[in-house]
N, C-alpha and C. Protein backbone atom coordinates (compact mmCIF):
# COMPACT_ATOMS: atom_id res chain seq x y z
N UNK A 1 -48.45 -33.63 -74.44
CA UNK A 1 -47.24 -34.43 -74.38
C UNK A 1 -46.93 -34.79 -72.93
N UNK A 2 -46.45 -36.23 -72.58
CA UNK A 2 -46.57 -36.50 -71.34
C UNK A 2 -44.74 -36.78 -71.59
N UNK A 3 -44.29 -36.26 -70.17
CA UNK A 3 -42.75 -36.34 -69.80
C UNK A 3 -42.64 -36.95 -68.47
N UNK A 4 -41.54 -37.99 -68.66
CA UNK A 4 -41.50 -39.07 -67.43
C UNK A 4 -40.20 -39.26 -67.58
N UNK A 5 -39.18 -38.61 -65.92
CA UNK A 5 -38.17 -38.69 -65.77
C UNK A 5 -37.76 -40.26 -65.66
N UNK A 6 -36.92 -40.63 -66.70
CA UNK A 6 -36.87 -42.22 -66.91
C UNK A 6 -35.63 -42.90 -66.14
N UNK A 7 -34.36 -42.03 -66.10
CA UNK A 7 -33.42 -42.65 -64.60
C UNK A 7 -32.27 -41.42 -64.91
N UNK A 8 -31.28 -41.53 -64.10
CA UNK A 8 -30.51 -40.56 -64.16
C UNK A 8 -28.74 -41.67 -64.63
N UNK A 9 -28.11 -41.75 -65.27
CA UNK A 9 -27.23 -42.46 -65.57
C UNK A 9 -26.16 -41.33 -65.59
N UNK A 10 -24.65 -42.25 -64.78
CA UNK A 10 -23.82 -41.74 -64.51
C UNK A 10 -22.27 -43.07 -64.87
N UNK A 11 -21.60 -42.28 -66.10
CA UNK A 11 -20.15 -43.06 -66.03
C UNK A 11 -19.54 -43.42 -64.39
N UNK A 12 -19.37 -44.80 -64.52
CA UNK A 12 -18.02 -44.74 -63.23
C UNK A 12 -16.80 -45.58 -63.90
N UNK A 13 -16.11 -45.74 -63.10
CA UNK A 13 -14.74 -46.12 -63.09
C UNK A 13 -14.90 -47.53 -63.32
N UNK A 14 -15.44 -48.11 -61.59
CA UNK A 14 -15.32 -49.44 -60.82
C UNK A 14 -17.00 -49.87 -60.84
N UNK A 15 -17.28 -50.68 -61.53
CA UNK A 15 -18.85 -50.36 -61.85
C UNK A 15 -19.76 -51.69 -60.69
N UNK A 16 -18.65 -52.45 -60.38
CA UNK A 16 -18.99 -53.19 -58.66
C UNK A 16 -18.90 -52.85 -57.61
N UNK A 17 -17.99 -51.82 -57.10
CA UNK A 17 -17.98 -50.68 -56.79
C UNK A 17 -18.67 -50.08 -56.25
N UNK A 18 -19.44 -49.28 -57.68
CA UNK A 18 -20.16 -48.77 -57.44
C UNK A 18 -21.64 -49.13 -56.90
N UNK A 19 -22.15 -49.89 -57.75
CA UNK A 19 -23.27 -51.16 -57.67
C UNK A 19 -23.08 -50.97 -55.49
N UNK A 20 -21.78 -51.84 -55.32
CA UNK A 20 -21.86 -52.18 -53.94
C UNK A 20 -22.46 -51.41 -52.80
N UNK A 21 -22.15 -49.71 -53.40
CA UNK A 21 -22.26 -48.90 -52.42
C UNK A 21 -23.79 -48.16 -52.69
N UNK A 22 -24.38 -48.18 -54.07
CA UNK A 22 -25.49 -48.01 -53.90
C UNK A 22 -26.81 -49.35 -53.32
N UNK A 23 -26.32 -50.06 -53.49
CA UNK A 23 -26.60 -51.68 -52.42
C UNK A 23 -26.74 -51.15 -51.28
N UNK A 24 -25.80 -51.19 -50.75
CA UNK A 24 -26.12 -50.76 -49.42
C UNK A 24 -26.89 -49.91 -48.94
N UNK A 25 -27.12 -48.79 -49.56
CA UNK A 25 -27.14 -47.24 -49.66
C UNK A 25 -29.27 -47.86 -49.16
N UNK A 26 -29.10 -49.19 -49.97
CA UNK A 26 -30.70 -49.01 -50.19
C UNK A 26 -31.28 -49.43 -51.10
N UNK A 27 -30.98 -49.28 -52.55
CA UNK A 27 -31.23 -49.29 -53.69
C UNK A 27 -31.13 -50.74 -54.13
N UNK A 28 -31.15 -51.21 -55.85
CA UNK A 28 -31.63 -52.41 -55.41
C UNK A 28 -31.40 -52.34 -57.33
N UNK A 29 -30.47 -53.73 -57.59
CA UNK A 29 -30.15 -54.33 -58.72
C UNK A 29 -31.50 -54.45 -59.80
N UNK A 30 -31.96 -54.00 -60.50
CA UNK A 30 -33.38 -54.09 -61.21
C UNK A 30 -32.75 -55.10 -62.47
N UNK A 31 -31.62 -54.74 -62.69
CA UNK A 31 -31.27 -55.50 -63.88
C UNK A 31 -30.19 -55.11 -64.56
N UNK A 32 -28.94 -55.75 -65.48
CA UNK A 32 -27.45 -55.69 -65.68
C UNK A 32 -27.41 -56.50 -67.26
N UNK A 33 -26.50 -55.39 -67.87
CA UNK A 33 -26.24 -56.20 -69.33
C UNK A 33 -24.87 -55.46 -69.81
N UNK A 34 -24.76 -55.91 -71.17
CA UNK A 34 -23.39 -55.14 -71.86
C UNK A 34 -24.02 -55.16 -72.81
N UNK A 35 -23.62 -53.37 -73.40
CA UNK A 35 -24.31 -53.10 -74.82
C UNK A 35 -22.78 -52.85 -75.58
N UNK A 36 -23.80 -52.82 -76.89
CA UNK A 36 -22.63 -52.87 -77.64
C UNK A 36 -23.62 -52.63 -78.86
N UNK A 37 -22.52 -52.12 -80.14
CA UNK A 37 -23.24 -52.15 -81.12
C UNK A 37 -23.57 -51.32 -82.40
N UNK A 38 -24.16 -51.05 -83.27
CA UNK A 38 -24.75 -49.81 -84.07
C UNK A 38 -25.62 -49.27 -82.91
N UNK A 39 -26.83 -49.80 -82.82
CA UNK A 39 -27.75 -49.22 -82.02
C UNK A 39 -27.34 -47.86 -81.09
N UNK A 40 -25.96 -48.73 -80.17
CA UNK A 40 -25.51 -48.19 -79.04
C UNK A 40 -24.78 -46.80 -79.57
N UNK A 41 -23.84 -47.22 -80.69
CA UNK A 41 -23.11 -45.85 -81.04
C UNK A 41 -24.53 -45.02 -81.55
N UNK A 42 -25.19 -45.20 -82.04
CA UNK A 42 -26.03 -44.41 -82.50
C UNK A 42 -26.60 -43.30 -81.47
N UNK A 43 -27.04 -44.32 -80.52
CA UNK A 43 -28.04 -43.48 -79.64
C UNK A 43 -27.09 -42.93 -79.02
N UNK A 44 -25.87 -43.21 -78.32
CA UNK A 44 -24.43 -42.36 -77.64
C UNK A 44 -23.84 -41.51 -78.53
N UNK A 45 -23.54 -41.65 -79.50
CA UNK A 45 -22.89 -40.52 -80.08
C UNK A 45 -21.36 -40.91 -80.44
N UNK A 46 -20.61 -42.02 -79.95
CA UNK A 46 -19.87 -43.25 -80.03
C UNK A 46 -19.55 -43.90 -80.84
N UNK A 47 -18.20 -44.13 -81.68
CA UNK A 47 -17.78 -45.16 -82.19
C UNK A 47 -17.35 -46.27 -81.45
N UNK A 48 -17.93 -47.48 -81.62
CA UNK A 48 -17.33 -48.72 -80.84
C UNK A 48 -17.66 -48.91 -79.26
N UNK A 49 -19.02 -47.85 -79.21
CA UNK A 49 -19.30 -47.63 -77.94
C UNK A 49 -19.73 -49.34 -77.22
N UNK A 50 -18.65 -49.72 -76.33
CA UNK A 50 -19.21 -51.07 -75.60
C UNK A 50 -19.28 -50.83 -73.91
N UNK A 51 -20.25 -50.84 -73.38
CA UNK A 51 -20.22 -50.59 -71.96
C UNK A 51 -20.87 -51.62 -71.31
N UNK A 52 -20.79 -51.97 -70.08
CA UNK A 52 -21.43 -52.79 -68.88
C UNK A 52 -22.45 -51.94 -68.49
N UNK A 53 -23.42 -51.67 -68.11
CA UNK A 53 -24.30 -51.12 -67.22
C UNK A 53 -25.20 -52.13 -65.96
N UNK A 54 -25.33 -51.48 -65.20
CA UNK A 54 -26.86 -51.61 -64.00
C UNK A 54 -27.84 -50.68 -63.82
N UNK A 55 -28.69 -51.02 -63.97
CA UNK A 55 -29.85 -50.57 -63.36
C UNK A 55 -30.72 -50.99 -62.32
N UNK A 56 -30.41 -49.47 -61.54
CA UNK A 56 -30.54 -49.84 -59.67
C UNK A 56 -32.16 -48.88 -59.67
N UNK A 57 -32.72 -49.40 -58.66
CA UNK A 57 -34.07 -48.83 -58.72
C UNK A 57 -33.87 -48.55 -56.75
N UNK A 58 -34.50 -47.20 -56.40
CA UNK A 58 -35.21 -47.14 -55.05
C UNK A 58 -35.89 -48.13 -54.31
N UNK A 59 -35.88 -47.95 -53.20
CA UNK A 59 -36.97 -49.03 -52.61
C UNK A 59 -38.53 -48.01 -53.26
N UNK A 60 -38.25 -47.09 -52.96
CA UNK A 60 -40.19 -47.12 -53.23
C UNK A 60 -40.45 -47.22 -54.57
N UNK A 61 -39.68 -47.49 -55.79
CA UNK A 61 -39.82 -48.14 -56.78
C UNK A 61 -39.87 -47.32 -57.88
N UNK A 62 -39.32 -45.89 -57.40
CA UNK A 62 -39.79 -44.20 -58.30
C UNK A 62 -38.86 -44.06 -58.75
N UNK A 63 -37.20 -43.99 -58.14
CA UNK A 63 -36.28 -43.32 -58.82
C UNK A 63 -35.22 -44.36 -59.44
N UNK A 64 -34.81 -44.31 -60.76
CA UNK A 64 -33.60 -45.31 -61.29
C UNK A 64 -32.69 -44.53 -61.75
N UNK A 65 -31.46 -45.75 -61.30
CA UNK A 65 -30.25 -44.79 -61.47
C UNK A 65 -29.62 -45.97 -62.29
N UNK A 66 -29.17 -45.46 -63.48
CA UNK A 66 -28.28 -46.30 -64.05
C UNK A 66 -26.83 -46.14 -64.41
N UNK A 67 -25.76 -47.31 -64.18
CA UNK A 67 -24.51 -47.27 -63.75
C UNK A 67 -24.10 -47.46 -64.81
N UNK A 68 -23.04 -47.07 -65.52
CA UNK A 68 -22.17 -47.80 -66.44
C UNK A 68 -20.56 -47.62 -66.73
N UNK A 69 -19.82 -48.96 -67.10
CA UNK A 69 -18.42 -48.73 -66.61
C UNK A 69 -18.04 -49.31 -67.85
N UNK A 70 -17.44 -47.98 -68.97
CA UNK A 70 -16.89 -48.21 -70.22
C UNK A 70 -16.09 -49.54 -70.44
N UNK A 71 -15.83 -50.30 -71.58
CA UNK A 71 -15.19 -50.73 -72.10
C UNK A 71 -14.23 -50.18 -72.88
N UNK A 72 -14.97 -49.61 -73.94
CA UNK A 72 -14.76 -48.45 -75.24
C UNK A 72 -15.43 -47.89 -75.18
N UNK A 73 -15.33 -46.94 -76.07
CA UNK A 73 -13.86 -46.16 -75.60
C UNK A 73 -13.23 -46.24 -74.43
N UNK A 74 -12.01 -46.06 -74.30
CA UNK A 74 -11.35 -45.73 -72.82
C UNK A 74 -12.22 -44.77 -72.46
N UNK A 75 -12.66 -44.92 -70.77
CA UNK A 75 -13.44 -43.84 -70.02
C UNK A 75 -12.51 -42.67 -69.96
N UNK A 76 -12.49 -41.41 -69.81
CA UNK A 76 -11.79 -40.10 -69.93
C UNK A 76 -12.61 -39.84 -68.40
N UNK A 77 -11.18 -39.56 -67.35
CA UNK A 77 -11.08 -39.63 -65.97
C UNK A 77 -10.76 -37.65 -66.08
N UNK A 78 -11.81 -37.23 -65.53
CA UNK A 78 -12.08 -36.02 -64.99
C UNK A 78 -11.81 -35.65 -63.26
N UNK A 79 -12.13 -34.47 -63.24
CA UNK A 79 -11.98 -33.77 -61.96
C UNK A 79 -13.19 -34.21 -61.29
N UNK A 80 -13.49 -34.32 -59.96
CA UNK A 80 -15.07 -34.86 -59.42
C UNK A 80 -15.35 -33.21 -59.53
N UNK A 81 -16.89 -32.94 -59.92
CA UNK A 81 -17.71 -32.01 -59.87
C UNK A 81 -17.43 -31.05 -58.07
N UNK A 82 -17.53 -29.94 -58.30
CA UNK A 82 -17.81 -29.49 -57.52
C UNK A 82 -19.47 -28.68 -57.43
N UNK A 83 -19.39 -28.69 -56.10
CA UNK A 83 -20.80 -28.58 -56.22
C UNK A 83 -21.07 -26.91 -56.16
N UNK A 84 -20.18 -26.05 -57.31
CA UNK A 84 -20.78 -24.68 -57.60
C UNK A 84 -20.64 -24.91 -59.16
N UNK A 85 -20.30 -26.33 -59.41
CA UNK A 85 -19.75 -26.19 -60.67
C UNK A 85 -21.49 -26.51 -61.57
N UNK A 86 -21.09 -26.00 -63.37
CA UNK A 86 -22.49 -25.96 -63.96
C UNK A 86 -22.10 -27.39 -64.64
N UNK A 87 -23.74 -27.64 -64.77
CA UNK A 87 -23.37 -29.46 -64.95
C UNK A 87 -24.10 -30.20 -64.03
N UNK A 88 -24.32 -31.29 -64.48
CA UNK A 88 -24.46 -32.15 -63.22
C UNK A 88 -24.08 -32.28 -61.97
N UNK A 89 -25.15 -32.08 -60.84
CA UNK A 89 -24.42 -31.56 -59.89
C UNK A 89 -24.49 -32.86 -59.00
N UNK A 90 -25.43 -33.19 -58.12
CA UNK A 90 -26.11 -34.40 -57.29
C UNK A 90 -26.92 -35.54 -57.11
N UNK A 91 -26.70 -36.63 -56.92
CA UNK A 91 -28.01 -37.46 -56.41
C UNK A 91 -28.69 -36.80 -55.20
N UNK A 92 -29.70 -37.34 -54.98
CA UNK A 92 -29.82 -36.64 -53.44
C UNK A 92 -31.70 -38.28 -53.08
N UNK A 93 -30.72 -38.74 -51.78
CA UNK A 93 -31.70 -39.48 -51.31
C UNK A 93 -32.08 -39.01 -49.99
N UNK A 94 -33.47 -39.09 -49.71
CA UNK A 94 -34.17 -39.42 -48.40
C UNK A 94 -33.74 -40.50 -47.63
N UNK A 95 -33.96 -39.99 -46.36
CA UNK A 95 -33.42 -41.60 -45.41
C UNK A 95 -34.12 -41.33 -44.62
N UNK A 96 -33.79 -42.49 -43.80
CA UNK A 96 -34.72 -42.35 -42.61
C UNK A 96 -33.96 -42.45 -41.44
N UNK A 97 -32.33 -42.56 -41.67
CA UNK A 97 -31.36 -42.63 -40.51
C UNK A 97 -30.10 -41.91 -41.27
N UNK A 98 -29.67 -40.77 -40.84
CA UNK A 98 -28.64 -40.57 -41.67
C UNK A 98 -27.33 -40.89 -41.02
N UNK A 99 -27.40 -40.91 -39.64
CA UNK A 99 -26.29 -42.05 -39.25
C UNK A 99 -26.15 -43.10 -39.87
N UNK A 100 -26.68 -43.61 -39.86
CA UNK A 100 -26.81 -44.89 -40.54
C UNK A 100 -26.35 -45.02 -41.77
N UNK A 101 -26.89 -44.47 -42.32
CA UNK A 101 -26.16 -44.06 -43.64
C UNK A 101 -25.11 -43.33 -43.80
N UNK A 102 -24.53 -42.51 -43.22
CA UNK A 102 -23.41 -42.48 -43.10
C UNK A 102 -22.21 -43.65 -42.97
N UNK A 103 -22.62 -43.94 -41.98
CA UNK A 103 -21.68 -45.34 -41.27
C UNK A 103 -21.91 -46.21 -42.75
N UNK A 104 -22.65 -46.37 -43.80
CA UNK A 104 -22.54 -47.43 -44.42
C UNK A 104 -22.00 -46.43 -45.42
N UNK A 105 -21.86 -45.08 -46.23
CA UNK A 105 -21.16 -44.84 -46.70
C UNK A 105 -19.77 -44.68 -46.45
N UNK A 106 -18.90 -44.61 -45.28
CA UNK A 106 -18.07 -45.10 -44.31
C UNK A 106 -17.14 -45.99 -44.75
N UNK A 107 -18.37 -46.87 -44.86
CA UNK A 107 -17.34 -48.48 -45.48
C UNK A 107 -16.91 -48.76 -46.71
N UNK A 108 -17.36 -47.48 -47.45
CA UNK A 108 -16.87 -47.56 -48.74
C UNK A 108 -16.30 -46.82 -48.97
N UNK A 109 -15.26 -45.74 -48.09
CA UNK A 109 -14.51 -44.79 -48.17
C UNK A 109 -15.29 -43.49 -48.31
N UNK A 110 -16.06 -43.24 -48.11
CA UNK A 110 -16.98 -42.18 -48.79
C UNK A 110 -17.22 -41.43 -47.63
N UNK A 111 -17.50 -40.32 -47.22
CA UNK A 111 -17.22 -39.26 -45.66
C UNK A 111 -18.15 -38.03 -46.63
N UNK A 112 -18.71 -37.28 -45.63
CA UNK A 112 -19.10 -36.13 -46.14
C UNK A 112 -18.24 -34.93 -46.30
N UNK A 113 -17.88 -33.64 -47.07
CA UNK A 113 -17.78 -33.06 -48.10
C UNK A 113 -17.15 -32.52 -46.61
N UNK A 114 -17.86 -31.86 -45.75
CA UNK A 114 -17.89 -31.12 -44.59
C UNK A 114 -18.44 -31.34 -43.11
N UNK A 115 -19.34 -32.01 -42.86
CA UNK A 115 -20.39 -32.38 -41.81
C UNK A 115 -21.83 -32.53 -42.22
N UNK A 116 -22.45 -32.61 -41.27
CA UNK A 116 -23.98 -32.50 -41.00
C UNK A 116 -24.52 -31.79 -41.12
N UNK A 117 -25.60 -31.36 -41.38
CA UNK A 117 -25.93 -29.57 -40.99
C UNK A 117 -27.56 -29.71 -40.88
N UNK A 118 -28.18 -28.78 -40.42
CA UNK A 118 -29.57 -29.04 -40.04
C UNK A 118 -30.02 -27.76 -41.00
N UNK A 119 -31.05 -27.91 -41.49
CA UNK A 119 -31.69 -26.82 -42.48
C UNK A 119 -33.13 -26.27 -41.98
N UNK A 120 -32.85 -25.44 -40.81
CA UNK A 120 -34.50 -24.79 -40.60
C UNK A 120 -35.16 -26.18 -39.72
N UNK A 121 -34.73 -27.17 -38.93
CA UNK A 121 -35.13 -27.74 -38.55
C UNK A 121 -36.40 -28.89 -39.34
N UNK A 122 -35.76 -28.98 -40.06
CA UNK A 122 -36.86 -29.88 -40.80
C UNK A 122 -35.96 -31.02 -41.60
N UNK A 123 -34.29 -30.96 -41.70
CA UNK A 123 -33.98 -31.91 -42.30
C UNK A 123 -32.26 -31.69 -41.80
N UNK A 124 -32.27 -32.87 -41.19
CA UNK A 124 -30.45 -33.13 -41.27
C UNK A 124 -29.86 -33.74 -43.10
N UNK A 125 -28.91 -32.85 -43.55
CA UNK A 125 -28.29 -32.81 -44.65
C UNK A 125 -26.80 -33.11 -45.20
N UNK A 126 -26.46 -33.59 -45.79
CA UNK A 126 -24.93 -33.44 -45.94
C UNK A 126 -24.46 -33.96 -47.34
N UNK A 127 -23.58 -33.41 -47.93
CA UNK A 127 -23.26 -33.86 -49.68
C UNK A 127 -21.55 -34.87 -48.84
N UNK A 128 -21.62 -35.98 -49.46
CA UNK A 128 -20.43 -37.03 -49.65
C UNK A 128 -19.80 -37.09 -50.78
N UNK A 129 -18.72 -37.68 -50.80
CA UNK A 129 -18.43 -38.06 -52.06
C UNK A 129 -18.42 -39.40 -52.59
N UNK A 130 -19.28 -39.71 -53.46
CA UNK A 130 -19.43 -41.75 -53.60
C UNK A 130 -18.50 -42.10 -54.46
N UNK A 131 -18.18 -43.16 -54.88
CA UNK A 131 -17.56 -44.11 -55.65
C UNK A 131 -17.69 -43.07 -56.93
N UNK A 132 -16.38 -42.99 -57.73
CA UNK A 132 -16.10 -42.06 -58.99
C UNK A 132 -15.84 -40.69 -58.77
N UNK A 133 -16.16 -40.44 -57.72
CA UNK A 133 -16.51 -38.82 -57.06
C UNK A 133 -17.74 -38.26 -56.87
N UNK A 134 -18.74 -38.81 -57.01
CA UNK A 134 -20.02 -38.84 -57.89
C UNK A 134 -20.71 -37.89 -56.39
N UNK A 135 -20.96 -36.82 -56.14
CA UNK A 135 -22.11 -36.10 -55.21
C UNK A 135 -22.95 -36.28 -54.94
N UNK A 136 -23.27 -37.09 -53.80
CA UNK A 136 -24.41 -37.36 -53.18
C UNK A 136 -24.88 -36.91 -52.04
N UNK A 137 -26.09 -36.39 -51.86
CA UNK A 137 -26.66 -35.76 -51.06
C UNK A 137 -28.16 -37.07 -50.03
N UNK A 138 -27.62 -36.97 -48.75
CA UNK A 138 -28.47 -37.56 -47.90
C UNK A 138 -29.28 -36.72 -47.03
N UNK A 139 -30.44 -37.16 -46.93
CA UNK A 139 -31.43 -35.66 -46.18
C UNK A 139 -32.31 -36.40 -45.05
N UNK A 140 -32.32 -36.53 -43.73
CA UNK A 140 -32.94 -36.89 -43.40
C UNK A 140 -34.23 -35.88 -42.41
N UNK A 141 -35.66 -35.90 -42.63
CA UNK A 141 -36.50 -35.48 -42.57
C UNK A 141 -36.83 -35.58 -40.69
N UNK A 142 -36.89 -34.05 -40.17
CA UNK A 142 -36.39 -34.30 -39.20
C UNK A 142 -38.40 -34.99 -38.40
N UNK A 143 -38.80 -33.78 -38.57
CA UNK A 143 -40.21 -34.77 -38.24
C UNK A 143 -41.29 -35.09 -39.55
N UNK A 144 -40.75 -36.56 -39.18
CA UNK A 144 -41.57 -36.90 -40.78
C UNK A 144 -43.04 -37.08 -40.27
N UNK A 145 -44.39 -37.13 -40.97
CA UNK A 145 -45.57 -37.42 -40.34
C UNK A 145 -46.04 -38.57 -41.50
């Protein structure tokens, strides 16, 4: 049996928003629709399930993340995760500037959790909080080869 992590999908609020800040981030519009339907309640678990989604892909073309911002049901607005909590915990991207990325998470209100921190010299690190509350982790590789 062959298993292939197929994307990681996460409710938000503001689903342009969100889109915007993983845009920047890097990532990259693959494709956008509104479901709706039997199908949809079926496979969700959902009565009347109608949502917007995106699907954002990496630049190196490996990891997809897909967005979606309820219609219907009303979305049910939670606490943002903490990161000891069980559950879904993080995204976590590679960069290649984490200033940089910072400064562009910045512009979307988004700041890290605590600071920077260096791990054993091999990677500057830090968890933010993105659009929804959503935990994201930026790592940048201190000597990449």
């Amino acid at each position: 049996m062959t298993v292939r992590l197929e994307n990681v999908a996460i409710a938000v609020r503001d689903l342009e928003a969100a889109i915007a800040f993983f845009i920047d981030l890097g990532l990259s519009v693959i494709g956008r629709d509104t479901v709706s339907g039997d199908w949809a309640d079926t496979a969700v678990g959902l009565d009347g399930n109608h949502a917007k989604i995106a699907m954002l892909a990496t630049p190196d073309g490996h990891g997809r993340l897909e967005l979606f911002e309820y219609l219907h049901p009303d979305a049910i607005e939670t606490q943002p995760t903490r990161p000891n909590e069980i559950g879904m915990h993080r995204l976590a991207f590679s960069v290649d500037d984490i200033d940089a990325s910072l400064e562009v998470a910045a512009r979307h209100g988004c700041y890290p959790l605590r600071g920077v921190a260096t791990y054993e010299d091999v990677y500057k690190l830090t968890y933010l909080r993105g659009p929804s509350g959503i935990l994201v982790m930026l790592a940048q590789e201190l000597h990449a080869s």
